[in-house]
N, C-alpha and C. Protein backbone atom coordinates (compact mmCIF):
# COMPACT_ATOMS: atom_id res chain seq x y z
N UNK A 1 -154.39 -122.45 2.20
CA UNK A 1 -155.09 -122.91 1.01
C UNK A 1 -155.16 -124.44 1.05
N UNK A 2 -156.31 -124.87 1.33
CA UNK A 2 -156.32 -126.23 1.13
C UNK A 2 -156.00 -126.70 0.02
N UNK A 3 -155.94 -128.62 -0.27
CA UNK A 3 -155.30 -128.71 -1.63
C UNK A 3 -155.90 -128.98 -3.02
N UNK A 4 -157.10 -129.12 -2.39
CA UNK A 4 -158.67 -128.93 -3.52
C UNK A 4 -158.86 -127.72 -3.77
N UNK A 5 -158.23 -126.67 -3.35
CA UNK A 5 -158.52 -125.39 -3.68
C UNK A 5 -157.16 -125.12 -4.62
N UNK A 6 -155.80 -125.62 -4.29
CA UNK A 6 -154.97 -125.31 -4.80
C UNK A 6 -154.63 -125.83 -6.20
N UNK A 7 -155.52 -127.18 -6.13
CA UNK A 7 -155.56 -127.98 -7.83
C UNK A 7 -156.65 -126.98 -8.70
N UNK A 8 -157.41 -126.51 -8.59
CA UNK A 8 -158.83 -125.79 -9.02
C UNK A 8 -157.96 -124.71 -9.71
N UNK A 9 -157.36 -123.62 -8.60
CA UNK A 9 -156.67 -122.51 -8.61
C UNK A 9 -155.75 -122.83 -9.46
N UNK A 10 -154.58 -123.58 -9.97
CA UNK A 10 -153.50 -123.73 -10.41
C UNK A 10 -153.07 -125.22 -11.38
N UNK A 11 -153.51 -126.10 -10.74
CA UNK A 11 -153.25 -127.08 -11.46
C UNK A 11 -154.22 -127.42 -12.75
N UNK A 12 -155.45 -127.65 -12.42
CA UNK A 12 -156.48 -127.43 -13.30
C UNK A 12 -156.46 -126.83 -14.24
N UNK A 13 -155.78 -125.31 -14.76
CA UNK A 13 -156.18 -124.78 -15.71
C UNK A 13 -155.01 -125.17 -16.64
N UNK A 14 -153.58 -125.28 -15.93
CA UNK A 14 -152.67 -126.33 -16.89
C UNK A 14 -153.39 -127.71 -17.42
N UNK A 15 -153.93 -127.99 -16.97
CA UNK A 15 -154.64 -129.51 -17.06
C UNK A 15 -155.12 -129.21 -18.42
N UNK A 16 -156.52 -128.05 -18.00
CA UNK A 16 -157.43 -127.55 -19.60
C UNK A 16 -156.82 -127.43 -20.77
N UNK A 17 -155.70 -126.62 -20.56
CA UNK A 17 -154.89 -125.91 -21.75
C UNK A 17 -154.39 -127.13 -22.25
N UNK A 18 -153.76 -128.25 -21.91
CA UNK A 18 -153.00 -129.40 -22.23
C UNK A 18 -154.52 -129.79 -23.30
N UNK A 19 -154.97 -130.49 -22.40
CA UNK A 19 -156.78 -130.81 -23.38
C UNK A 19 -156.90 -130.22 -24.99
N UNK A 20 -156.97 -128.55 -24.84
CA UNK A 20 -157.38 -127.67 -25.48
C UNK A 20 -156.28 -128.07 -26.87
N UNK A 21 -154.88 -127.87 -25.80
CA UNK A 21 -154.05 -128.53 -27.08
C UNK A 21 -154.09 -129.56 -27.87
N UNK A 22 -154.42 -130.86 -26.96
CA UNK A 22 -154.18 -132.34 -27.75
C UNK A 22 -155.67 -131.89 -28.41
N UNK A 23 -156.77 -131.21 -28.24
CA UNK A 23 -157.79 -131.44 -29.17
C UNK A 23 -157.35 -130.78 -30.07
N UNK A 24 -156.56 -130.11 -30.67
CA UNK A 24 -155.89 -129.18 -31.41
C UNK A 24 -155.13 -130.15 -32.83
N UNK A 25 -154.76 -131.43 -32.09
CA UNK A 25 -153.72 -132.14 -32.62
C UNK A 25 -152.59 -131.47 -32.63
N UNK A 26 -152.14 -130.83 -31.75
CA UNK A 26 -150.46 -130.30 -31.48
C UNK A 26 -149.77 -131.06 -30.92
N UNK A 27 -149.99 -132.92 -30.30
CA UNK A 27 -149.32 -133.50 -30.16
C UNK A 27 -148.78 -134.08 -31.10
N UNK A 28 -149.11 -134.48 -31.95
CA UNK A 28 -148.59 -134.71 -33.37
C UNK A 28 -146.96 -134.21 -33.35
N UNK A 29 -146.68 -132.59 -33.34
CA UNK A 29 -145.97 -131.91 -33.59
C UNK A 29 -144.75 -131.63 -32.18
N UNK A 30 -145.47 -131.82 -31.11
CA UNK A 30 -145.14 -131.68 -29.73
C UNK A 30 -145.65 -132.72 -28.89
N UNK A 31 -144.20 -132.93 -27.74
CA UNK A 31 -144.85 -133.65 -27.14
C UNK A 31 -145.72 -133.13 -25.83
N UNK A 32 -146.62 -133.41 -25.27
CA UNK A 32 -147.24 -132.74 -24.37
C UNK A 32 -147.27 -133.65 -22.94
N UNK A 33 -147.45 -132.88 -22.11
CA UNK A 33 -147.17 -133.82 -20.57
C UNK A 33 -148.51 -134.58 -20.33
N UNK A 34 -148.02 -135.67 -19.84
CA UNK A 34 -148.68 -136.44 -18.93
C UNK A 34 -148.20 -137.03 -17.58
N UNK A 35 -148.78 -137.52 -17.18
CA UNK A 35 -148.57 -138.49 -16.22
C UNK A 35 -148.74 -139.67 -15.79
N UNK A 36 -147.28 -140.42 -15.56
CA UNK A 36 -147.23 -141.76 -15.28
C UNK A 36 -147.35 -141.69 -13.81
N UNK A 37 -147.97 -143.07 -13.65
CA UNK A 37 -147.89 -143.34 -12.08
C UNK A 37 -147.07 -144.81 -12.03
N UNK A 38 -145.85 -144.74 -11.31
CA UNK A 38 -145.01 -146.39 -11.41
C UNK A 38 -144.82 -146.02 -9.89
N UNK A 39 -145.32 -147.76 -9.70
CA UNK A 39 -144.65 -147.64 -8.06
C UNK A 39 -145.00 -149.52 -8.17
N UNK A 40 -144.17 -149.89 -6.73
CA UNK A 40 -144.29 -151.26 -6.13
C UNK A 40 -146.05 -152.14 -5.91
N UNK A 41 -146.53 -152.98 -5.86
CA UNK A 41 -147.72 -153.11 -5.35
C UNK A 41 -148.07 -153.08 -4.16
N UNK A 42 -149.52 -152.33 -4.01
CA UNK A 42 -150.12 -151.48 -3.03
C UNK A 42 -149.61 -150.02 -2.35
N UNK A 43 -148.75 -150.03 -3.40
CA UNK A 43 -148.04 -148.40 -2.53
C UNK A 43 -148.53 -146.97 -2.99
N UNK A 44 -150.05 -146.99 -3.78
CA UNK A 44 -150.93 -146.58 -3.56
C UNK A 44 -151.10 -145.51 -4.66
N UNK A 45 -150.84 -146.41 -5.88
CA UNK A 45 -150.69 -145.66 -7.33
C UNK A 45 -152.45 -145.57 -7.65
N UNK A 46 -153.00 -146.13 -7.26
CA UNK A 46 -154.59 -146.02 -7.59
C UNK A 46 -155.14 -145.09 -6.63
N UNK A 47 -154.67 -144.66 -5.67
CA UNK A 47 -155.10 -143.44 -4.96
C UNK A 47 -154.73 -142.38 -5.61
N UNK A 48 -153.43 -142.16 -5.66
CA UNK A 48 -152.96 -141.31 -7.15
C UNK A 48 -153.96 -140.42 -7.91
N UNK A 49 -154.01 -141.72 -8.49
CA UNK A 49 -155.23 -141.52 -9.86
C UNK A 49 -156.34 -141.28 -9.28
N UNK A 50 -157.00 -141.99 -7.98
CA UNK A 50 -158.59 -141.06 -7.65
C UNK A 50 -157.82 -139.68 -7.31
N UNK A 51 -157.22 -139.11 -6.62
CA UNK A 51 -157.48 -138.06 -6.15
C UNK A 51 -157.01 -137.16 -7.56
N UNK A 52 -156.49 -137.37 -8.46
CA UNK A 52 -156.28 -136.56 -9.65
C UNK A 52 -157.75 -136.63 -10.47
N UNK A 53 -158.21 -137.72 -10.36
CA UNK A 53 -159.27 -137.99 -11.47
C UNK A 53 -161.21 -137.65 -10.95
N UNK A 54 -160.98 -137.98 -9.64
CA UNK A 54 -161.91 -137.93 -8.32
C UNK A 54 -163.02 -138.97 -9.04
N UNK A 55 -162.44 -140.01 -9.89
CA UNK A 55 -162.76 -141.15 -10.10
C UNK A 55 -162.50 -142.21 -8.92
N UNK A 56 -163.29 -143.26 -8.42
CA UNK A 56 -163.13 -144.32 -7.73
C UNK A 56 -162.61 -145.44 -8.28
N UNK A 57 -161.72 -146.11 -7.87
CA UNK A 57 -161.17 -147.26 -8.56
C UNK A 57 -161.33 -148.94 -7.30
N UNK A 58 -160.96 -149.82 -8.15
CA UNK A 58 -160.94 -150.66 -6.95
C UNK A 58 -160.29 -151.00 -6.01
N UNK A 59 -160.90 -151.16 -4.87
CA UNK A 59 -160.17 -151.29 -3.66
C UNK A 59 -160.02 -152.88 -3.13
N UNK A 60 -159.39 -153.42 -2.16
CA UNK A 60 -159.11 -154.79 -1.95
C UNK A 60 -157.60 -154.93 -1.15
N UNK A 61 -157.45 -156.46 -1.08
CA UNK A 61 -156.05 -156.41 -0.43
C UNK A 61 -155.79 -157.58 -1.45
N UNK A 62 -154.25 -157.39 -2.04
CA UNK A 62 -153.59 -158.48 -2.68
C UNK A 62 -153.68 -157.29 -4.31
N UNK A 63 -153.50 -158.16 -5.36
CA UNK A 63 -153.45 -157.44 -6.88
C UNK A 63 -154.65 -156.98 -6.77
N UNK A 64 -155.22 -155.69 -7.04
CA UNK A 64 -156.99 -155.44 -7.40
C UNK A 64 -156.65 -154.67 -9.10
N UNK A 65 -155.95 -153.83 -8.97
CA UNK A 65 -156.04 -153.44 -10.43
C UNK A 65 -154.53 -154.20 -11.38
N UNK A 66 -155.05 -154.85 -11.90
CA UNK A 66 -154.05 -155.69 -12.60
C UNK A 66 -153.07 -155.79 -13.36
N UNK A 67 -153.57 -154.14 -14.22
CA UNK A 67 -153.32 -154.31 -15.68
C UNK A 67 -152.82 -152.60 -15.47
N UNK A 68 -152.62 -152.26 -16.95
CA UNK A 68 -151.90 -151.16 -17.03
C UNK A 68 -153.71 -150.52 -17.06
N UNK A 69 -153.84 -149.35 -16.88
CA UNK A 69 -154.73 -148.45 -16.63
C UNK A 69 -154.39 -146.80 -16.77
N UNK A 70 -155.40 -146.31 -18.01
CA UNK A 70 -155.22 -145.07 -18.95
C UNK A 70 -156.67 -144.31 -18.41
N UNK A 71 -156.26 -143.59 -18.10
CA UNK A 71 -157.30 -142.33 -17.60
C UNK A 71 -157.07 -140.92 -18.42
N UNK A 72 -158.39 -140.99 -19.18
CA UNK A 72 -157.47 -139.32 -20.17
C UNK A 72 -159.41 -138.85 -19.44
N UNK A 73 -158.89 -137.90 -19.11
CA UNK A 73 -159.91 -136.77 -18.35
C UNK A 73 -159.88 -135.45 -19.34
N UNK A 74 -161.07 -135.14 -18.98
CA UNK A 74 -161.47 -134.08 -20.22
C UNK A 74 -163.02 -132.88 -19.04
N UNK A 75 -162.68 -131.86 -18.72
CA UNK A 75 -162.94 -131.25 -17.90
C UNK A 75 -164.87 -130.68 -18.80
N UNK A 76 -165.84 -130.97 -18.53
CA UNK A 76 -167.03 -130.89 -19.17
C UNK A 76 -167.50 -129.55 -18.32
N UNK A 77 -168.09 -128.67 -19.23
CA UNK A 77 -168.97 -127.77 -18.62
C UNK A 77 -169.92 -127.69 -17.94
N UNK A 78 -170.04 -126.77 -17.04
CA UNK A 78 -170.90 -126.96 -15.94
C UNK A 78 -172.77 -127.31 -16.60
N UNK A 79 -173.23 -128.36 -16.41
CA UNK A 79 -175.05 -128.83 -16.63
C UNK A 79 -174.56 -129.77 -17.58
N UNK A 80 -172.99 -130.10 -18.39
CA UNK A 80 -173.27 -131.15 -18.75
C UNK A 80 -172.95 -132.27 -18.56
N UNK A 81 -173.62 -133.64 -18.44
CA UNK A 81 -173.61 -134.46 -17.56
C UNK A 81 -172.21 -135.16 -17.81
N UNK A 82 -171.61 -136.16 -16.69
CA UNK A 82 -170.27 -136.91 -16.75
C UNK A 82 -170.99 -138.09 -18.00
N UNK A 83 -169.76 -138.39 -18.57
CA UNK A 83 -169.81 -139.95 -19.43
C UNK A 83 -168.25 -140.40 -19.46
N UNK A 84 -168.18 -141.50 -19.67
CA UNK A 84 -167.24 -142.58 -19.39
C UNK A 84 -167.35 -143.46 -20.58
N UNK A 85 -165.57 -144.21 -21.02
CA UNK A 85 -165.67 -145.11 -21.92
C UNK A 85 -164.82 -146.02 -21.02
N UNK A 86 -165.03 -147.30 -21.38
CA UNK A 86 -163.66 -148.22 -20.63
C UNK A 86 -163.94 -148.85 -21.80
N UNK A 87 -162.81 -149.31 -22.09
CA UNK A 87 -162.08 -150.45 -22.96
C UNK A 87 -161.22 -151.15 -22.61
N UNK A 88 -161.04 -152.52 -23.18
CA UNK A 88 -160.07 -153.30 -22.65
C UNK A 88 -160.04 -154.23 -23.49
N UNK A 89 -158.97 -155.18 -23.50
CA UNK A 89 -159.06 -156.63 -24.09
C UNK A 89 -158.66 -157.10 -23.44
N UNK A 90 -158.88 -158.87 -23.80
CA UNK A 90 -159.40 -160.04 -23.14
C UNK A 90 -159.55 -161.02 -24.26
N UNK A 91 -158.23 -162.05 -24.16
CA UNK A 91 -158.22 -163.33 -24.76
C UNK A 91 -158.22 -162.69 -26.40
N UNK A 92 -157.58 -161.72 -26.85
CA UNK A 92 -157.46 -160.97 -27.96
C UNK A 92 -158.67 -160.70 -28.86
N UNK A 93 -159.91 -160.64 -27.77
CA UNK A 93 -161.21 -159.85 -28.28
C UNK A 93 -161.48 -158.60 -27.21
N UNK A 94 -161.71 -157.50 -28.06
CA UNK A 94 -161.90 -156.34 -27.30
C UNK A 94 -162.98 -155.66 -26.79
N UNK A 95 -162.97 -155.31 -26.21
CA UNK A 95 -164.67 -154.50 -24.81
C UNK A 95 -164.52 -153.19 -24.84
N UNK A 96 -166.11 -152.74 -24.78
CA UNK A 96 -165.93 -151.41 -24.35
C UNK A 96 -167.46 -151.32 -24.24
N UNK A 97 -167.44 -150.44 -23.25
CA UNK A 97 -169.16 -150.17 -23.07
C UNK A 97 -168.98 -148.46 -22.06
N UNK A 98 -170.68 -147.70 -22.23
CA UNK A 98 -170.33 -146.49 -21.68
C UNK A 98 -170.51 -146.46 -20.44
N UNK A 99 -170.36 -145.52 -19.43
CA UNK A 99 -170.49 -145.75 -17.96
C UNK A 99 -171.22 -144.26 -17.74
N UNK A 100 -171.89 -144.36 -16.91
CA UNK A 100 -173.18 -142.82 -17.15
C UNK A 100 -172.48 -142.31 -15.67
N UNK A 101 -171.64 -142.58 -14.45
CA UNK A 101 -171.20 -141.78 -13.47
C UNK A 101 -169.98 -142.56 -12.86
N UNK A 102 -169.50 -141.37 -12.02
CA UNK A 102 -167.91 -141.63 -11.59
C UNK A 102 -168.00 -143.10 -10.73
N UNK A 103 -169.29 -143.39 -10.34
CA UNK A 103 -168.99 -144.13 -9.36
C UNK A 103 -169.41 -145.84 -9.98
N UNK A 104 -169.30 -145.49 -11.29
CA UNK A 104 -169.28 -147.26 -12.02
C UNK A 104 -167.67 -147.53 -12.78
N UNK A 105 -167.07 -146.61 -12.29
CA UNK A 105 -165.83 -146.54 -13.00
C UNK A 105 -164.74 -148.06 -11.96
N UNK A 106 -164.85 -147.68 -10.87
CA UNK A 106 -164.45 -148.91 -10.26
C UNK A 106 -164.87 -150.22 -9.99
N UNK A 107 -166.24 -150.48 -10.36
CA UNK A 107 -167.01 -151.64 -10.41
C UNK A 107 -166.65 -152.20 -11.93
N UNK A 108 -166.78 -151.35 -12.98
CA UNK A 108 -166.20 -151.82 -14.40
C UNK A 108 -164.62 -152.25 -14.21
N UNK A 109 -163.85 -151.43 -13.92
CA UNK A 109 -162.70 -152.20 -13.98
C UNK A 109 -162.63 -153.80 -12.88
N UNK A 110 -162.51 -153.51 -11.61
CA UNK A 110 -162.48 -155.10 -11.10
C UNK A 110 -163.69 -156.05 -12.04
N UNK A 111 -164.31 -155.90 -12.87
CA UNK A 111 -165.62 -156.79 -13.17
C UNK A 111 -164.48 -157.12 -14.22
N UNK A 112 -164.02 -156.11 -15.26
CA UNK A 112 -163.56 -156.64 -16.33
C UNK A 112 -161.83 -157.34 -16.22
């Protein structure tokens, strides 16, 4: 079983149910899992996150992603299209604009 087959098969539908819950507001009451990613720099916590998210992030040598970075994924039904929010602050005024596919997700973060 490859391991794109084995996240689909197994991991994924824990993933949904978690979703299903926090849209529920049962975190309120419970706490529900997530996942942190902590590691040293470049030891490849942003790969991590693409291959969980199959979001692209930025790539480079030296600091590329800077800052702390929140990915909440939400699994959309099949014909309807991906959308994206990023937010951030900066000099204690705050940003956010929408992103229409996976592959502006890493150009928004190094830009911002």
């Amino acid at each position: 079983m490859s391991l794109d087959q084995h996240y689909e098969e197994n991991v994924r539908p824990c993933i949904d149910l978690i979703d299903s819950l926090r849209s529920l507001g049962v975190e309120k009451d419970l706490a529900l899992p997530a996942i942190a990613v902590i590691g040293d720099q470049s030891s490849g916590k942003s790969s991590v996150l693409e291959a969980l998210s199959g979001v692209a992030l930025p790539r480079g040598s030296g600091i590329v992603t800077r800052c702390p970075l929140i990915l909440k994924l939400k699994k959309v039904k099949k014909g309807q299209p991906w959308a994206g929010w990023l937010t951030y602050k900066h000099d204690k005024q705050d940003y956010g604009f929408d992103l229409t596919n996976p592959g502006e997700v890493g150009k928004a973060v190094a830009d911002g």
